[in-house]
N, C-alpha and C. Protein backbone atom coordinates (compact mmCIF):
# COMPACT_ATOMS: atom_id res chain seq x y z
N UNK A 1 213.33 -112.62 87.94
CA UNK A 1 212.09 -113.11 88.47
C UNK A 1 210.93 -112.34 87.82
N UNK A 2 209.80 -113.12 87.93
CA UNK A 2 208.18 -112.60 87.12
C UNK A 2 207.88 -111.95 87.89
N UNK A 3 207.23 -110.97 87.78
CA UNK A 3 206.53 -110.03 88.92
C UNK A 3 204.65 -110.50 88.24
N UNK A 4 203.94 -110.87 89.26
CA UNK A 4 202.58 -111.17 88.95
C UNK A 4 201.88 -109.67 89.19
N UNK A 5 201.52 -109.26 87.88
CA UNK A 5 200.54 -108.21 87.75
C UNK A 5 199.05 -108.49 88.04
N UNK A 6 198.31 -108.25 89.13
CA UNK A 6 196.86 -108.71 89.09
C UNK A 6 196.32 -107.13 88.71
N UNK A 7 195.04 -107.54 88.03
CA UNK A 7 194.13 -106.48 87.62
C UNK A 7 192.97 -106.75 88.48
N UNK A 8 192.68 -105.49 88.83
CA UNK A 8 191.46 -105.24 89.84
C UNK A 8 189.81 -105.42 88.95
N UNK A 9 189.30 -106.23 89.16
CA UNK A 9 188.31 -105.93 88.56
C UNK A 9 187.12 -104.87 88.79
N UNK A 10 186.98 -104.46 87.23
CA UNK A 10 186.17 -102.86 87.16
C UNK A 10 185.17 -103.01 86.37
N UNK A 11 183.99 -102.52 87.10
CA UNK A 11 182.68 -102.57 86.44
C UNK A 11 182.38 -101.26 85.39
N UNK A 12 181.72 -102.09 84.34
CA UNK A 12 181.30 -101.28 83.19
C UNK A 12 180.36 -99.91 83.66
N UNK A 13 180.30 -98.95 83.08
CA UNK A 13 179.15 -97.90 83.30
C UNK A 13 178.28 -98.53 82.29
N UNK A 14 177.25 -98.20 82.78
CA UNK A 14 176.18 -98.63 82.13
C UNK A 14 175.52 -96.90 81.74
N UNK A 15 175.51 -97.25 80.00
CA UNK A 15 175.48 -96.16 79.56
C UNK A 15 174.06 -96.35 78.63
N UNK A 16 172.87 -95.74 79.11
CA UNK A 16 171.83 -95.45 78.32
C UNK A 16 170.52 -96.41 79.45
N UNK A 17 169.82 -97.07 78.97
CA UNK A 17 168.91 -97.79 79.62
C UNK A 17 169.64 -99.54 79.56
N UNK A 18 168.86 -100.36 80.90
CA UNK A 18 169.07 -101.82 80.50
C UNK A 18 168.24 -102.61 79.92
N UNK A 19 168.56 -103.67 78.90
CA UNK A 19 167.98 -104.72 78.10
C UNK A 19 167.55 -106.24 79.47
N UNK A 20 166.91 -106.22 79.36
CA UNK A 20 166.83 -107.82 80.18
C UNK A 20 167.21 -108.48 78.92
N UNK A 21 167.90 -109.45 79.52
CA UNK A 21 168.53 -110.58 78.17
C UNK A 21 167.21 -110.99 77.57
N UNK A 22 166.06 -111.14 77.73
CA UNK A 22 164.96 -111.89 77.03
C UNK A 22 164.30 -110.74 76.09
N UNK A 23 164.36 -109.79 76.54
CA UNK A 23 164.27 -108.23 75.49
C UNK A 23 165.10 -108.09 74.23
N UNK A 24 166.54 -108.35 75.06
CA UNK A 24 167.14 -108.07 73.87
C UNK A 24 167.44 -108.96 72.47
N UNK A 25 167.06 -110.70 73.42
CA UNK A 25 167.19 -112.00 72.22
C UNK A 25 165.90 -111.26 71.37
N UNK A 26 164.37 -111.08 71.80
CA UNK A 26 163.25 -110.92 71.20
C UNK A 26 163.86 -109.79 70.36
N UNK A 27 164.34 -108.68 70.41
CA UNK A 27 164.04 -107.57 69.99
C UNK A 27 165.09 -107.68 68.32
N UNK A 28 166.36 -108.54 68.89
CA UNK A 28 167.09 -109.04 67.40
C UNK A 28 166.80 -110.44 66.56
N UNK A 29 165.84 -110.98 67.40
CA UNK A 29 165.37 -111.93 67.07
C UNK A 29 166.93 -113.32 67.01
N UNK A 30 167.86 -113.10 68.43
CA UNK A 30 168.51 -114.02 68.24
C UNK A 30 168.26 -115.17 69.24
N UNK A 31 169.73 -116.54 68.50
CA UNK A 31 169.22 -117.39 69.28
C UNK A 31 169.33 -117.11 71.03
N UNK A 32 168.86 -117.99 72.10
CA UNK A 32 169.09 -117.36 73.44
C UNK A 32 170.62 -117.78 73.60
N UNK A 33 171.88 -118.53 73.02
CA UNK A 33 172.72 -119.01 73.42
C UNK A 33 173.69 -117.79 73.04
N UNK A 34 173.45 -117.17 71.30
CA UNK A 34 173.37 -116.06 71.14
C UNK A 34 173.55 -114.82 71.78
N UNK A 35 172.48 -114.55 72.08
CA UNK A 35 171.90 -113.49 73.19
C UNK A 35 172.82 -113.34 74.38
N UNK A 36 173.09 -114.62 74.75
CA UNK A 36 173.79 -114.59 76.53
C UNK A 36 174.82 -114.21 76.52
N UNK A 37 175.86 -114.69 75.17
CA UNK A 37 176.99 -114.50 74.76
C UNK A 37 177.54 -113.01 74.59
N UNK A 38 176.56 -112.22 74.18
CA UNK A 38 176.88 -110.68 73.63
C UNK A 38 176.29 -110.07 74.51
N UNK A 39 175.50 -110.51 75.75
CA UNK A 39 175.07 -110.14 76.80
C UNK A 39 176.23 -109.85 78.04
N UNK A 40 176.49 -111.26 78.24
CA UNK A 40 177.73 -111.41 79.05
C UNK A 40 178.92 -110.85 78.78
N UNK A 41 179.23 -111.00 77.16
CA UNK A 41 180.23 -110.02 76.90
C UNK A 41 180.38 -108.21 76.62
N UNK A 42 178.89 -107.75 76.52
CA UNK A 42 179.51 -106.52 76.31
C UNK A 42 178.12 -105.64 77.53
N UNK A 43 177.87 -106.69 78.26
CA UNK A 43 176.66 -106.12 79.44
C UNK A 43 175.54 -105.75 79.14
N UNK A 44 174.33 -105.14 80.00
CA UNK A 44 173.08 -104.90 79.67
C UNK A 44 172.62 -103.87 79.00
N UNK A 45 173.68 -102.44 78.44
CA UNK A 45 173.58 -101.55 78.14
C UNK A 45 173.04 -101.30 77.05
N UNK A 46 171.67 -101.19 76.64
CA UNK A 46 171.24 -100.95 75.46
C UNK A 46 171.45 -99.92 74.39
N UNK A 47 172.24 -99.01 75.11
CA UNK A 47 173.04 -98.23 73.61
C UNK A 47 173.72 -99.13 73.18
N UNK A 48 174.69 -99.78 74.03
CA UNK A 48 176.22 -101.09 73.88
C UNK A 48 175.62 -101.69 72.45
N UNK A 49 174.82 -102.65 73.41
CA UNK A 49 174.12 -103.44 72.43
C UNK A 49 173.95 -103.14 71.08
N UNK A 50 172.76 -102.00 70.80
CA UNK A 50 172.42 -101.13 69.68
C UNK A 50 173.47 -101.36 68.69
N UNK A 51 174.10 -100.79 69.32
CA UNK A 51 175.45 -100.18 68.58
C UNK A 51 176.26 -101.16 68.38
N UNK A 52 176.30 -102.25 68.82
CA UNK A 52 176.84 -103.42 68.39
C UNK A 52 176.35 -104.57 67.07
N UNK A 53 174.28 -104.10 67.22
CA UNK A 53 173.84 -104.45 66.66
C UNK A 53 173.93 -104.12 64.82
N UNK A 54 173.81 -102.41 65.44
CA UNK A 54 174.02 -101.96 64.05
C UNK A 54 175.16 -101.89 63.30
N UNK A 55 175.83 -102.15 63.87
CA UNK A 55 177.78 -102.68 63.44
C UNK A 55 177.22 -104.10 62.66
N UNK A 56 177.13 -104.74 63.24
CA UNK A 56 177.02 -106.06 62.11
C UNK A 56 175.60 -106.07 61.62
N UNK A 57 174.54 -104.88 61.26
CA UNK A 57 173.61 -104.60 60.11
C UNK A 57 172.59 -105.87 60.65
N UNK A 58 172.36 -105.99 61.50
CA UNK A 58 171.54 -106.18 62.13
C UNK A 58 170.23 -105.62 62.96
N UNK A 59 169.01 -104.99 61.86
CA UNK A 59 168.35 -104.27 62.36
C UNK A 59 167.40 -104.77 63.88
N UNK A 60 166.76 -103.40 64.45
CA UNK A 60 165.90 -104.60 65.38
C UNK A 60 164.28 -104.74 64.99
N UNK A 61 163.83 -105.49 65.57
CA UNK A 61 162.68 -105.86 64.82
C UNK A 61 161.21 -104.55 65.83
N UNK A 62 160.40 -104.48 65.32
CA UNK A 62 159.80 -102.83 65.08
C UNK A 62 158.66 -103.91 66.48
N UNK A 63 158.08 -103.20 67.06
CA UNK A 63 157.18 -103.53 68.38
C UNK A 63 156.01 -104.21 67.89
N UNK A 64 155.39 -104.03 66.51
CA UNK A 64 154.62 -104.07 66.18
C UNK A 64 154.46 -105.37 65.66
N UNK A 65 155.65 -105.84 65.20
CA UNK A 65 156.03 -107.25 64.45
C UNK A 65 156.40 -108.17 65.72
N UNK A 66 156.83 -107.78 67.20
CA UNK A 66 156.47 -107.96 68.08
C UNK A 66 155.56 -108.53 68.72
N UNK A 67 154.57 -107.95 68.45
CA UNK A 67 153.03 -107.90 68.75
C UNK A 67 152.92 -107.23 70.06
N UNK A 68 153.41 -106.19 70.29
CA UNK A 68 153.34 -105.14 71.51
C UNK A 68 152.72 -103.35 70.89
């Protein structure tokens, strides 16, 4: 017989500051469908992110080009 293993679900630490998803589409300049996707999948954590960003050489765009 199968024995059903359930996994408890466990929340991420959130490590550094959070991105609001509309920060972080603006700030890589991606699309929002984009955005939600790498949002939802790796959470609001803006080191996460960063560091996800700069893995695939994806710089972010400077405040100024912004217009902030």
């Amino acid at each position: 017989m199968t024995d059903v293993i359930e996994h408890s679900t466990t929340r991420k630490v959130l490590r550094g500051r959070a991105y609001s998803l509309a920060e972080f589409s603006r700030r890589y300049r991606l699309e929002a469908d984009e955005a939600a996707r790498l949002f939802d999948k790796f959470g609001p954590s803006a080191t996460e992110l960063d560091l996800l960003m700069a893995a695939k050489r994806r710089p972010p765009v400077s405040l100024a080009a912004l217009g902030a």
